[in-house]
C-alpha atoms as a PDB file:
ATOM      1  CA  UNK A   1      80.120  93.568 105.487  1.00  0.00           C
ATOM      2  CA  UNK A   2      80.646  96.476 107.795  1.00  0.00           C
ATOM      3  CA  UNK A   3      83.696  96.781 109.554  1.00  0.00           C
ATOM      4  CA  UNK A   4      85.111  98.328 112.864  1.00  0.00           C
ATOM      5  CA  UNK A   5      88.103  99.403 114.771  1.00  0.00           C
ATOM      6  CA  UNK A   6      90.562  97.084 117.156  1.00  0.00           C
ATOM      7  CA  UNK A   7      93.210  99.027 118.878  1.00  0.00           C
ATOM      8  CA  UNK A   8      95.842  96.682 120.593  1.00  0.00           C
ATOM      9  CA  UNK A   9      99.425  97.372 122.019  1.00  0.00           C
ATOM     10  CA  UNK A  10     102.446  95.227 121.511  1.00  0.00           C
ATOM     11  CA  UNK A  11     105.933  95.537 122.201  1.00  0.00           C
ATOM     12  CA  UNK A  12     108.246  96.989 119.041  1.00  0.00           C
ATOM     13  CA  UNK A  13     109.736  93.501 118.598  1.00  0.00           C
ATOM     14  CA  UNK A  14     106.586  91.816 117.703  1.00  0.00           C
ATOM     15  CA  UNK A  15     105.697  94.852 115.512  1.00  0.00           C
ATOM     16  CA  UNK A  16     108.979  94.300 113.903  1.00  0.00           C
ATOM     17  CA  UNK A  17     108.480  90.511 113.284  1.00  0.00           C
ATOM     18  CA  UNK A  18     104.838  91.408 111.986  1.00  0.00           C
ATOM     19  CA  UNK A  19     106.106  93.803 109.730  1.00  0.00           C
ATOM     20  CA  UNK A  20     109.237  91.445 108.451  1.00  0.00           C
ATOM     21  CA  UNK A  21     106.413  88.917 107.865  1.00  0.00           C
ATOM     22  CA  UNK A  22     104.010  91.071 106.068  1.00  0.00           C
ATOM     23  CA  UNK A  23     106.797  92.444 103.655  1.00  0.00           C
ATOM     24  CA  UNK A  24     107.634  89.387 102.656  1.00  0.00           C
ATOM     25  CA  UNK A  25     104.408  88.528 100.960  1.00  0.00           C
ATOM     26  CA  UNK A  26     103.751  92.384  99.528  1.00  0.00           C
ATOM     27  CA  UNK A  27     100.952  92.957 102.510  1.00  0.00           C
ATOM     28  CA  UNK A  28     100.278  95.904 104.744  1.00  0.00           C
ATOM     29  CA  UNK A  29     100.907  94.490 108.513  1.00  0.00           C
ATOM     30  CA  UNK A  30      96.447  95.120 108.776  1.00  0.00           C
ATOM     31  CA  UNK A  31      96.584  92.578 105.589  1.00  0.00           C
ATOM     32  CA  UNK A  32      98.577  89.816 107.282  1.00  0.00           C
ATOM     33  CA  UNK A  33      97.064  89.900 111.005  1.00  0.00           C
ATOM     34  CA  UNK A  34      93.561  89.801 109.398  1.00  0.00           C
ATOM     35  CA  UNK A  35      94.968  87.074 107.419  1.00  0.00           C
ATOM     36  CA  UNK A  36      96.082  85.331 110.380  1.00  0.00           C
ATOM     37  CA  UNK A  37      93.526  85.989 112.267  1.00  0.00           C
ATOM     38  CA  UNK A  38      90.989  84.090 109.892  1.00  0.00           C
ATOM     39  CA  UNK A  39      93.348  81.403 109.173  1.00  0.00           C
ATOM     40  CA  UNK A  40      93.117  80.709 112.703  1.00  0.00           C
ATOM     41  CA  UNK A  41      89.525  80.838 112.665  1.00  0.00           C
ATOM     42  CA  UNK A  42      88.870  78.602 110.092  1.00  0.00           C
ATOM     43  CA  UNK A  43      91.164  75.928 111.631  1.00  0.00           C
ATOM     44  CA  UNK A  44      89.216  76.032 114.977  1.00  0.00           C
ATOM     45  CA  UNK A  45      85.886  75.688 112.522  1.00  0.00           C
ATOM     46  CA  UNK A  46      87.649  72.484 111.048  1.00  0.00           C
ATOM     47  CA  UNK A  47      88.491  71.297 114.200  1.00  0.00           C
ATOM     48  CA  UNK A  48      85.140  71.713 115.774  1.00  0.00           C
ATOM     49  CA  UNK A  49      83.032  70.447 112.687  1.00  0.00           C
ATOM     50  CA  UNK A  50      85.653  67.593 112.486  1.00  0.00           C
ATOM     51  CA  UNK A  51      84.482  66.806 115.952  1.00  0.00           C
ATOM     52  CA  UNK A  52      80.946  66.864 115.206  1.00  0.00           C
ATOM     53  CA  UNK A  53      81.292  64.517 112.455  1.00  0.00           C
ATOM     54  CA  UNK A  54      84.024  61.996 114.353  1.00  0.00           C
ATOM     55  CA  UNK A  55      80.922  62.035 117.088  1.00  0.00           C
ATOM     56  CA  UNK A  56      78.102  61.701 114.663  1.00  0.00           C
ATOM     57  CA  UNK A  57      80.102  58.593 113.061  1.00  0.00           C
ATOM     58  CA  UNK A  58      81.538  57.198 116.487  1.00  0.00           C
ATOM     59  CA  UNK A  59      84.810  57.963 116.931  1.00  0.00           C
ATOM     60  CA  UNK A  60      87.658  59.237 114.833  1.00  0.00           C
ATOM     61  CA  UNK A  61      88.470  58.016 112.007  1.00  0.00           C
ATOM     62  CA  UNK A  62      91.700  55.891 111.216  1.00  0.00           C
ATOM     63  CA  UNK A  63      93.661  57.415 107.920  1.00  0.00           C
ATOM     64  CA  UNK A  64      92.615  54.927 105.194  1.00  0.00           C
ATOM     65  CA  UNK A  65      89.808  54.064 107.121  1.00  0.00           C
ATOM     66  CA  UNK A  66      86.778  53.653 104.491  1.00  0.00           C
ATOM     67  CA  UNK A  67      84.737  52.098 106.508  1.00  0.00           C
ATOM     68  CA  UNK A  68      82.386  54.354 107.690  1.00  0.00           C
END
C-alpha cells in the first residue's frame, strides 16, 4: 500500500486534546488520527452495508427478530 501526505491546520487546543488522547494509549498523534480516521470509516461501511441488507430483506430488523 503506498501512502501520501495530508497537511491540515487546527487550533493548539485540539492539538493538545489529540495529543492527551494519543498518550494515553502509547501512540504517536499520526497513530491515533489514522486510527480514528478508519474507525470512522468502517462504521459508515457498516452502516451502509447494514442498509443494503435491511433493503434486500425488507425493512430493518427488530432485535430478536429471527424471522427473516
Amino acid at each position: 500500500m503506498t501512502s501520501s501526505v495530508l497537511s491540515l491546520r487546527i487550533d493548539s487546543e485540539l492539538l493538545d486534546r489529540l495529543q492527551e488522547h494519543a498518550a494515553k494509549r502509547g501512540m504517536t498523534v499520526q497513530d491515533y488520527v489514522i486510527r480514528a480516521l478508519h474507525r470512522d470509516d468502517f462504521d459508515e461501511r457498516f452502516r451502509a452495508s447494514v442498509e443494503r441488507v435491511d433493503a434486500f430483506y425488507g425493512g430493518p430488523c427488530s432485535p430478536g427478530d429471527h424471522g427473516h
